[in-house]
Protein backbone atom coordinates (compact mmCIF):
# COMPACT_ATOMS: atom_id res chain seq x y z
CA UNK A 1 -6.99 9.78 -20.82
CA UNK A 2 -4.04 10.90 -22.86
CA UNK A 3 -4.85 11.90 -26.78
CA UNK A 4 -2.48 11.75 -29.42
CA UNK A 5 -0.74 15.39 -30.54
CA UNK A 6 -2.28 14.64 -33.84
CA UNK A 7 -6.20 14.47 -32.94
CA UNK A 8 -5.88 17.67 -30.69
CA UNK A 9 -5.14 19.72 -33.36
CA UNK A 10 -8.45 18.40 -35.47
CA UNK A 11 -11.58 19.94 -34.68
CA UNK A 12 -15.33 18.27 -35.49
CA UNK A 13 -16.19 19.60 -39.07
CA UNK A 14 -18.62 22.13 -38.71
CA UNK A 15 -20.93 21.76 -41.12
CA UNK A 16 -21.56 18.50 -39.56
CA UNK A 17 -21.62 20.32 -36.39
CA UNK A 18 -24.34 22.83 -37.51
CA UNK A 19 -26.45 20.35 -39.57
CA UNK A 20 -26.81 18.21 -36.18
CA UNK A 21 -27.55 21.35 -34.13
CA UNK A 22 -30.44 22.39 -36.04
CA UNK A 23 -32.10 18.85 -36.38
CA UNK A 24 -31.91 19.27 -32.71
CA UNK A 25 -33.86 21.81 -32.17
CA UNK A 26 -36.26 20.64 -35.05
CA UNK A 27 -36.64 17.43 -32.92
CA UNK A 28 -37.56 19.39 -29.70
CA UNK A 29 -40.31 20.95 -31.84
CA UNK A 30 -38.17 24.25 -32.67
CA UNK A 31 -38.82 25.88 -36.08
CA UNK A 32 -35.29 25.78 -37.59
CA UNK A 33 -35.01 26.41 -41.23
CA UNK A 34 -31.33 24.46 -42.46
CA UNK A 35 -28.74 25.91 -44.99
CA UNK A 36 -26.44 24.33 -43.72
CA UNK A 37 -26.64 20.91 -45.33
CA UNK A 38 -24.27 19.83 -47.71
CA UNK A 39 -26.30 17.53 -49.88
CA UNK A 40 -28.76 17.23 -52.56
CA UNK A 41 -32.62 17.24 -51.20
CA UNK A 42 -33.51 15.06 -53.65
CA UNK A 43 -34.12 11.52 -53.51
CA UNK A 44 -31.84 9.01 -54.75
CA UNK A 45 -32.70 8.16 -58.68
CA UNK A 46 -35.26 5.00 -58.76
CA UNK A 47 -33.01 3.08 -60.81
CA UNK A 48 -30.23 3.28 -58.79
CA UNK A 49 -32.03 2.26 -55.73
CA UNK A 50 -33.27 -0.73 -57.80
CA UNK A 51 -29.43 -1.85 -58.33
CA UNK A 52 -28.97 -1.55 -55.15
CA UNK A 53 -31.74 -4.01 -54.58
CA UNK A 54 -30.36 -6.49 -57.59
CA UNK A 55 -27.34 -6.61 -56.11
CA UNK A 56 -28.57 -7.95 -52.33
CA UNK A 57 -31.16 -9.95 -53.64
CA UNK A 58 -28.30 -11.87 -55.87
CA UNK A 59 -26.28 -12.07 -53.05
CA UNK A 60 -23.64 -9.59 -53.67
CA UNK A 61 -23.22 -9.08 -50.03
CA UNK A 62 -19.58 -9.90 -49.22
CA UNK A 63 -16.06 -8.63 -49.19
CA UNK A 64 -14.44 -7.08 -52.48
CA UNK A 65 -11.40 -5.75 -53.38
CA UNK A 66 -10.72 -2.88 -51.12
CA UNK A 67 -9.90 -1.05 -54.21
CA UNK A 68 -13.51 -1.40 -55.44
CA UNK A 69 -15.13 -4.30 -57.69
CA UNK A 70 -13.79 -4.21 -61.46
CA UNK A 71 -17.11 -3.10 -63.09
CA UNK A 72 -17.23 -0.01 -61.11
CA UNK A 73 -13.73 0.99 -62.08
CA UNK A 74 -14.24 0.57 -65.57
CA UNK A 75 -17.90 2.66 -64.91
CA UNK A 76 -15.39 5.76 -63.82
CA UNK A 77 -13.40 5.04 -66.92
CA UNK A 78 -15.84 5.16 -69.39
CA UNK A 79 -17.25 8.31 -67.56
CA UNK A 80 -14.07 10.14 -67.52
CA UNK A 81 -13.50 9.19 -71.01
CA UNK A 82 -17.40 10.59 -71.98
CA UNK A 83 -17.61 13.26 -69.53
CA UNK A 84 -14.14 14.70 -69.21
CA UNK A 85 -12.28 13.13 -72.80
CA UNK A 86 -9.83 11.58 -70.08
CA UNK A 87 -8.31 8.30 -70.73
CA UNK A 88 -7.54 6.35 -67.83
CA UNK A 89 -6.39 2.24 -67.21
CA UNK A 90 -8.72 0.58 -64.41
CA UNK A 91 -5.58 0.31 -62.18
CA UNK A 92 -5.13 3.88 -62.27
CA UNK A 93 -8.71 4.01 -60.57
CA UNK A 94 -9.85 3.27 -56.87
CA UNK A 95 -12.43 3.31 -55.42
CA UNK A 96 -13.08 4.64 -51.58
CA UNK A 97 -15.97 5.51 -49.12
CA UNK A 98 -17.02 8.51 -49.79
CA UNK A 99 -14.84 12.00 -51.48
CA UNK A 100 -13.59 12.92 -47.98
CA UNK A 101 -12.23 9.22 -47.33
CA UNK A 102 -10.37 9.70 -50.95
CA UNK A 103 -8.89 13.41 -49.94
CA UNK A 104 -8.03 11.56 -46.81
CA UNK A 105 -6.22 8.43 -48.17
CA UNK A 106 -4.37 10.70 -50.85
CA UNK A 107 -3.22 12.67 -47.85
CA UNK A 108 -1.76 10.12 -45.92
CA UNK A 109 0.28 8.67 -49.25
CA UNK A 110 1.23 11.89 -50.78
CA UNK A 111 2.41 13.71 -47.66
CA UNK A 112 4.40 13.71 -44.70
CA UNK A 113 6.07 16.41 -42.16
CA UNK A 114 7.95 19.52 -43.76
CA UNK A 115 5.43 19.29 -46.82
CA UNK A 116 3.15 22.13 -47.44
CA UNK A 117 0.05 21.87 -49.20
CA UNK A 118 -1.33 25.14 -51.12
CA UNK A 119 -5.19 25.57 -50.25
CA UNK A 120 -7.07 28.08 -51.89
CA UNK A 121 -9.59 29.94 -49.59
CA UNK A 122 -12.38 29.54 -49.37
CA UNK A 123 -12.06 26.66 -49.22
CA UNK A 124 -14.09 23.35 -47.90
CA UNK A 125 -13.79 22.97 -44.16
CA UNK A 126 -11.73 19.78 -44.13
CA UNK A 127 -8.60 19.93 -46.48
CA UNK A 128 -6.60 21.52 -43.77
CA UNK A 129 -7.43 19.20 -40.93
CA UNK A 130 -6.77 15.98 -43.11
CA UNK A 131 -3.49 17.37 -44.20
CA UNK A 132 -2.50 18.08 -40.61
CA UNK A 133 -3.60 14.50 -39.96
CA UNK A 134 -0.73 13.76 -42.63
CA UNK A 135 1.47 15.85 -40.30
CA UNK A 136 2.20 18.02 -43.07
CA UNK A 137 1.48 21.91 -43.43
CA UNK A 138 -1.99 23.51 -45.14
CA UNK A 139 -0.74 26.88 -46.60
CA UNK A 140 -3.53 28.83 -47.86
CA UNK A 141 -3.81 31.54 -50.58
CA UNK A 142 -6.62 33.62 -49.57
CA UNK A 143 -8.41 34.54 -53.06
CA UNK A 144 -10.19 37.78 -53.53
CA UNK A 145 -13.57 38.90 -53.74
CA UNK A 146 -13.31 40.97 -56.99
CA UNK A 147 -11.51 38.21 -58.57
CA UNK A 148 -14.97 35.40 -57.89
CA UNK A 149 -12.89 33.77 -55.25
CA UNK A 150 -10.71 32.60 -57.79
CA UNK A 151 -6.73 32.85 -57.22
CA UNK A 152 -4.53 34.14 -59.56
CA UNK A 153 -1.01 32.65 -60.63
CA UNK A 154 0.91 35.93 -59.06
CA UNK A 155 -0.51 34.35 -55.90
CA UNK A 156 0.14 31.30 -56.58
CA UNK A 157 3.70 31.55 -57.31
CA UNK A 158 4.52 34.08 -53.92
CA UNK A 159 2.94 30.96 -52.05
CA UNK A 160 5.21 28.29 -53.00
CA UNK A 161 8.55 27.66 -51.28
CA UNK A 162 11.46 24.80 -51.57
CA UNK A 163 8.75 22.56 -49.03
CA UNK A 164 5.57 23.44 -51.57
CA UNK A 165 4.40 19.82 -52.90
CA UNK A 166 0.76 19.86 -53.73
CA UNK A 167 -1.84 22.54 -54.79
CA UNK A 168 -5.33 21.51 -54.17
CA UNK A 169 -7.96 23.03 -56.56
CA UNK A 170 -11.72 22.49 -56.04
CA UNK A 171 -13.86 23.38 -58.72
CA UNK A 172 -16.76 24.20 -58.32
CA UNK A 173 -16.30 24.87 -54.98
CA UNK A 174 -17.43 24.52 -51.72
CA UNK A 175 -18.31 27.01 -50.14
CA UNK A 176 -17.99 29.87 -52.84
CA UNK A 177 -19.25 28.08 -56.14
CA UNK A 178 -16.57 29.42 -58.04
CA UNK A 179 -14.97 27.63 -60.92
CA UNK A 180 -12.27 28.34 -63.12
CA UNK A 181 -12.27 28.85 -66.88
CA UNK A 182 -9.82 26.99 -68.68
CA UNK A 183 -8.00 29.37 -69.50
CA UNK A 184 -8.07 30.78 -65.91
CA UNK A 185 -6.42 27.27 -64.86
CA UNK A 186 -4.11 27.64 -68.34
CA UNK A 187 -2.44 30.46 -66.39
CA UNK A 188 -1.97 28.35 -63.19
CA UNK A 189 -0.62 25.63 -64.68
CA UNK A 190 2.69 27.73 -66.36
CA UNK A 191 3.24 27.45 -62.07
CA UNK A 192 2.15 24.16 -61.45
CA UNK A 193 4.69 22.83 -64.75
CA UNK A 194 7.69 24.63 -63.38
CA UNK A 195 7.41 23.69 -60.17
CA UNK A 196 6.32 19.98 -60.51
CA UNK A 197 3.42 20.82 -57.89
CA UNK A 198 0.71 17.28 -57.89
CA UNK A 199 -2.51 19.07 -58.25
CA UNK A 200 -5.37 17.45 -56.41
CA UNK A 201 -8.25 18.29 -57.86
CA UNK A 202 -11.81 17.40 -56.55
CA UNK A 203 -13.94 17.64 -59.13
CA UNK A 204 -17.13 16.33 -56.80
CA UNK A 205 -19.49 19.38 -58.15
CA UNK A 206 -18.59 19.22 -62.12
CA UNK A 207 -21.89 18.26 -63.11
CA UNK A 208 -23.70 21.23 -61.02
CA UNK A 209 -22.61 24.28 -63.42
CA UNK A 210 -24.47 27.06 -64.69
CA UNK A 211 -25.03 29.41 -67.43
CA UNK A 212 -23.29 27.39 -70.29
CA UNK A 213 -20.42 26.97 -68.23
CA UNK A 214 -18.21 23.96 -69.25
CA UNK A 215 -15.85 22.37 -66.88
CA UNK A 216 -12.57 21.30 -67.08
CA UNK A 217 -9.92 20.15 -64.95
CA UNK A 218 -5.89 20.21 -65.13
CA UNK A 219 -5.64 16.92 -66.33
CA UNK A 220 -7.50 18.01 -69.45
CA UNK A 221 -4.89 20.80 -70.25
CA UNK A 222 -2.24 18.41 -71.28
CA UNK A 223 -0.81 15.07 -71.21
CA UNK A 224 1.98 16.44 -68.59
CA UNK A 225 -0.54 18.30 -66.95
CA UNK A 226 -2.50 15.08 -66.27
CA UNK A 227 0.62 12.75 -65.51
CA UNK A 228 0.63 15.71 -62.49
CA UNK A 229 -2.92 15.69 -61.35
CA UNK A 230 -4.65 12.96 -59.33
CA UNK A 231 -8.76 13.70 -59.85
CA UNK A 232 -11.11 13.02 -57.01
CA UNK A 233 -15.16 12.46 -57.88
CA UNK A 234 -17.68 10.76 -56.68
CA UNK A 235 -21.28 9.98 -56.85
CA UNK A 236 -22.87 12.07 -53.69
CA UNK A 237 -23.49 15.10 -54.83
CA UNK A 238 -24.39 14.20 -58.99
CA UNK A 239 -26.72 11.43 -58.17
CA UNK A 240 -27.93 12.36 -54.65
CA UNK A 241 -26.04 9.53 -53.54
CA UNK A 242 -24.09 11.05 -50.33
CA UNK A 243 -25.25 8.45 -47.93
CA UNK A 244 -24.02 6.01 -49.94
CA UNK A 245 -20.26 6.60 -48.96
CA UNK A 246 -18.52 6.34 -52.78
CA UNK A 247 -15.97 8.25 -54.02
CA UNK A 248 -13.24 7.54 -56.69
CA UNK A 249 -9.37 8.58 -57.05
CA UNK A 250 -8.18 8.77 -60.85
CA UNK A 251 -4.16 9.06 -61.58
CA UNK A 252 -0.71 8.08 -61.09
CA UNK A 253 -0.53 4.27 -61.27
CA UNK A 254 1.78 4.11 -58.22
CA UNK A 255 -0.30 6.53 -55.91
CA UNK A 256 -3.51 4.22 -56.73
CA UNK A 257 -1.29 1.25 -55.62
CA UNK A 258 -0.21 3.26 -52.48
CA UNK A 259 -3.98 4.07 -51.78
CA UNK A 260 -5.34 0.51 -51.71
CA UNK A 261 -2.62 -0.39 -49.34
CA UNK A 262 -3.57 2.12 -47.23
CA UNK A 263 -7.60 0.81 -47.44
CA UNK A 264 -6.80 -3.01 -46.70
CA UNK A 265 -5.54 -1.52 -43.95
CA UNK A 266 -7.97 0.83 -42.40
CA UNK A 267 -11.55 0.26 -43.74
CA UNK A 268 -11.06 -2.69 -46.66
CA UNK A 269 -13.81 -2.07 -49.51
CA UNK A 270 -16.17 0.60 -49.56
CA UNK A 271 -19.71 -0.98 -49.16
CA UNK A 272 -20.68 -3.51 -51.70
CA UNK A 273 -24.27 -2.54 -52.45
CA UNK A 274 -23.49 0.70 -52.80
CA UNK A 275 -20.48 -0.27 -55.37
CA UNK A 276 -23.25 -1.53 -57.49
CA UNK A 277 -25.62 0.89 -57.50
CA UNK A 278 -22.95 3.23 -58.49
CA UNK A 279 -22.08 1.28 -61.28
CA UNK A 280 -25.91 1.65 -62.04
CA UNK A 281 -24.94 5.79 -61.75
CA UNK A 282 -22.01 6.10 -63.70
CA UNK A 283 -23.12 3.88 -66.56
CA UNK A 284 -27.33 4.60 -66.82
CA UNK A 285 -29.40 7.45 -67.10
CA UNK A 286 -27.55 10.92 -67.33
CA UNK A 287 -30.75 12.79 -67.83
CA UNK A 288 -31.34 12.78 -64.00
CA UNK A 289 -28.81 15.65 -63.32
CA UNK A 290 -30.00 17.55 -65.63
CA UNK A 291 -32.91 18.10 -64.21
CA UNK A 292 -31.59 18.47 -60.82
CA UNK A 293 -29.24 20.93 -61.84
CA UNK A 294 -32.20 23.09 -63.55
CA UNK A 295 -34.00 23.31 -60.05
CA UNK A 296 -30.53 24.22 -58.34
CA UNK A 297 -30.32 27.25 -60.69
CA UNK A 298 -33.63 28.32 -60.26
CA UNK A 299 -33.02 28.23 -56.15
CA UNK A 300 -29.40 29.56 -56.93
CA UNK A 301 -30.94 33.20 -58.29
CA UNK A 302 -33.80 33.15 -55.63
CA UNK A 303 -31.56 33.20 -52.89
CA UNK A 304 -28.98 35.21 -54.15
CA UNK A 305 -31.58 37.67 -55.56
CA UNK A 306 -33.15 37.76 -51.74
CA UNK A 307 -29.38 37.72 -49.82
CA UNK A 308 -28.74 41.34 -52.08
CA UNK A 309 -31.91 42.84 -50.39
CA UNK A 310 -30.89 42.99 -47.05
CA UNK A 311 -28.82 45.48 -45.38
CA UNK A 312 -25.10 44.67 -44.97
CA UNK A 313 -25.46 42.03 -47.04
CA UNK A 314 -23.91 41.37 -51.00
CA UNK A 315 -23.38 37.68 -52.65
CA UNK A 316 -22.22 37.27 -56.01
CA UNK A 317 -23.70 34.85 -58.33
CA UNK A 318 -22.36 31.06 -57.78
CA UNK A 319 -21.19 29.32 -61.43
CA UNK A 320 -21.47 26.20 -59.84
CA UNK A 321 -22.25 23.97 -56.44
CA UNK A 322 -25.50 24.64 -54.54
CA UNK A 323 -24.06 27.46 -52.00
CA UNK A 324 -24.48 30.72 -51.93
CA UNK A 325 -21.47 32.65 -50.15
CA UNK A 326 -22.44 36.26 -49.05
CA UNK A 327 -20.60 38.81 -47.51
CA UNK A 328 -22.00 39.94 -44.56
CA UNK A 329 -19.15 42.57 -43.30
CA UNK A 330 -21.69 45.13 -43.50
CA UNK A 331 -24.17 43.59 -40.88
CA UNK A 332 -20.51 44.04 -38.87
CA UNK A 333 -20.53 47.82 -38.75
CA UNK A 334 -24.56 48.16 -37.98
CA UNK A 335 -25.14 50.05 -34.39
CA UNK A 336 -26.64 46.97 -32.94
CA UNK A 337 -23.57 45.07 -33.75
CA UNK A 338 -21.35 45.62 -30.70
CA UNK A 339 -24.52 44.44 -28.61
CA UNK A 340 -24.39 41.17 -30.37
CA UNK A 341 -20.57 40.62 -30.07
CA UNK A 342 -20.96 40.87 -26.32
CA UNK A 343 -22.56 37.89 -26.17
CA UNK A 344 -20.08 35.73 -27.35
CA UNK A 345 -16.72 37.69 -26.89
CA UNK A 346 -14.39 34.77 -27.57
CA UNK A 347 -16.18 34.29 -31.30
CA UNK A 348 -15.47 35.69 -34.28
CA UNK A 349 -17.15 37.38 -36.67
CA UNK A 350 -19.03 34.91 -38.51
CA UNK A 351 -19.47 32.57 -35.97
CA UNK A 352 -21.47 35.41 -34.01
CA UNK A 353 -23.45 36.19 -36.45
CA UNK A 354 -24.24 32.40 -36.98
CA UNK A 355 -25.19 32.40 -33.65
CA UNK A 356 -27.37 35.30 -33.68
CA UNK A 357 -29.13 33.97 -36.87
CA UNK A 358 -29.92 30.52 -35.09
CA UNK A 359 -31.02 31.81 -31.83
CA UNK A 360 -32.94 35.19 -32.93
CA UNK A 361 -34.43 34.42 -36.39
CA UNK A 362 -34.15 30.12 -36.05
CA UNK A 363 -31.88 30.32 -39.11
CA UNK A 364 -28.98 27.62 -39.46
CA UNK A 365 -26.13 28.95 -41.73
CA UNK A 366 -22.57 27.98 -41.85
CA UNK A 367 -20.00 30.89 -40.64
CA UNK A 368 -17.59 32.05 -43.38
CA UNK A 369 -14.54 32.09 -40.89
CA UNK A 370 -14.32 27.56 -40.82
CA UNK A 371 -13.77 28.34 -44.67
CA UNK A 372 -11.08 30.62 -44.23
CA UNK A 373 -13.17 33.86 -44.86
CA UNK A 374 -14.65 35.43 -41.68
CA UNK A 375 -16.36 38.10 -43.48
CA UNK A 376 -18.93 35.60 -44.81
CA UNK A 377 -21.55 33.13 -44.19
CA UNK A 378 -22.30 29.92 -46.55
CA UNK A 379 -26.03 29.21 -47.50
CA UNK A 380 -26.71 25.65 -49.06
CA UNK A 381 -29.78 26.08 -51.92
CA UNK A 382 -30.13 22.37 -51.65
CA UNK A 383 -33.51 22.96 -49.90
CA UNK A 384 -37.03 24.06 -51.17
CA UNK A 385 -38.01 27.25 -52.57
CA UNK A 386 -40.64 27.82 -49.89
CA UNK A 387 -37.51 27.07 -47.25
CA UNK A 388 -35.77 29.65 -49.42
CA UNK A 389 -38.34 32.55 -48.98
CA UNK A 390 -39.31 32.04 -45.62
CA UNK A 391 -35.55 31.90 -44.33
CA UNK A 392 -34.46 34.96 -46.36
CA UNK A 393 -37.06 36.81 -44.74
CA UNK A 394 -36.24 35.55 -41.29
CA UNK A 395 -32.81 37.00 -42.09
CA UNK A 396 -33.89 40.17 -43.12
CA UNK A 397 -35.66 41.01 -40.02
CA UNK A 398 -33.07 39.83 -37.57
CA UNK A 399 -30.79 41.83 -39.75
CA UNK A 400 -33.24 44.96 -39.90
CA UNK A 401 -32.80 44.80 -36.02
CA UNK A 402 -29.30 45.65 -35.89
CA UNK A 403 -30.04 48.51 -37.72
């Protein structure tokens, strides 16, 4: 069978990849402990579940505008307007399945071949493959450790050339759960104004912050900032909603427009149910992150707290997200090391040590390298405490005997 050129250059995301590994082996009786998962452990709110219910008992079953049903765009308006001080139109909202299906259909409009895309690394697993999909260029700025994984605007600005069209910004992030101050993005934006660079920014993790933090976004620096930014969100990680496949795109009038073309044509309206039960999200009971998020920071210094007690190991504090990104470049230069490597000599780094994790101390972590930093590993918190203790120490000792 012949492929196309563009769907050989994509690989399988692999935290989907690990995720479905591990459940493997859990089915086959093995004793895997997951931090690999990108999604909240928690249940799905009752009274969102209920909406869901209201809306197929009263029949709201069928087709809707592939842009989303008007009462869940106005739902992201007023909660851009209360959360972020954003004022938007409802047709400068749409509505898509899920925040990788928005990145995606953004992609596909924005860009084309001979475009480059600036990507901050770390950064999450599939912005480069969906802008290859767009046949246009991922260019990434590989942040530094000492700066929290945050780029500056010198690199920035030595990034961009005459092709440079888009700079993607992802705060919090995935994987590193770093998140920029405002005046930290004040300083970026001097480059994004002069060089009239549409800033995508996903904004999926706002409400999971920590330590007083408050978020902001480009769009809230100033009204020309904004007309440049196009704001992804969506309910999955907030609400504990990621099965339910919603995500929203906020922005330019025309790029909406160019969006919901591009739905009717591919999957039509995200799912109906779950349209109303986000509405139900958006619009009811705010109190339900807050407690999420307090459990999240409790896990967040457990694991990070364990992760700086073993050997070759250091992880700096996330400000927001549920992942804990340590470097592990230590464990690298251990004496049982080269042993290791020789087991999987076409690997890298990370990936190796992934490996060695899953098959020595039935550990599932995600390797550093598939988000552009090789010396690290990614650790999702969204699990339990007990999960948390028990796979730390697992780590330790597999660690301890390298040493």
């Amino acid at each position: 069978m012949k492929f196309s050129e563009r769907i050989m250059r994509v690989k399988p995301s692999p935290t989907l990849a690990i995720t479905a590994k591990a459940n493997a082996m859990k089915a086959q009786g093995i004793d895997v402990i997951g931090f690999g998962a990108g999604e909240p452990d928690f249940d799905t709110p009752q009274p969102i579940k209920e909406a869901a219910v209201r809306a197929i008992e009263a029949g709201k079953t069928k087709y809707t505008p592939a842009g989303g049903i008007p009462e869940l765009k106005k739902a992201i308006v007023e909660k851009l307007r209360r959360d972020n001080n954003l004022e938007y139109k409802v047709s400068e909202v749409t509505v898509n399945c899920g925040g990788k299906h928005s990145f995606y259909n953004l992609a596909q409009v924005l860009f084309e071949k001979g475009d480059e895309v600036l990507i901050p690394a770390p950064y999450w697993v599939s912005y480069p493959p969906m802008v290859e999909l767009a046949d246009a260029t991922p260019i990434i700025i590989h942040s530094k450790e000492e700066n929290g994984y945050k780029i500056t605007a010198d690199e920035l600005a030595k990034a961009i050339t005459p092709r440079t069209r888009a700079l993607v910004i992802n705060s919090p992030s995935n994987p590193s759960g770093a998140t920029y101050t405002r005046e930290e993005l004040e300083s970026l934006a001097e480059i994004v104004l002069k060089n009239k660079l549409i800033v995508l920014s996903d904004d999926i993790y706002e409400s999971i912050i920590y330590d007083g933090l408050k978020f902001y976004n480009m769009a809230n620096l100033s009204e020309e900032l904004k007309k440049l930014t196009i704001i992804l969100n969506g309910v999955s990680k907030a609400y504990s909603m990621t099965g339910w496949r919603i995500g929203y795109i906020a922005g330019n009038e025309e790029v909406i427009q160019k969006v919901e073309i591009i739905q009717s044509q591919s999957t039509s309206n995200p799912t109906s149910i779950a349209q109303w039960a986000s509405v139900e999200a958006l619009l009811g009971d705010q109190s339900v992150i807050d407690e999420m998020v307090k459990t999240f920071d409790r896990r967040r210094k457990l694991i990070v707290n364990g992760l700086n007690q073993i050997k070759g190991i250091t992880c700096q504090m996330p400000q927001g997200a549920f992942y804990a990104f340590p470097n592990v470049s230590g464990a690298y230069k251990l004496p049982g090391w080269e042993e290791v490597a020789k087991k999987y000599p076409d690997a890298n780094k990370s990936s190796t040590l992934t490996a060695y994790l899953l098959e020595e101390a039935k550990v599932a972590v995600v390797p550093g390298v598939e988000f552009g930093n090789d010396d690290n590993l990614r650790l999702s918190f969204a699990t339990s405490d007990e999960n948390i203790v028990e796979g730390l120490k697992r780590i330790k000792e597999a660690i301890e005997k390298l040493a």
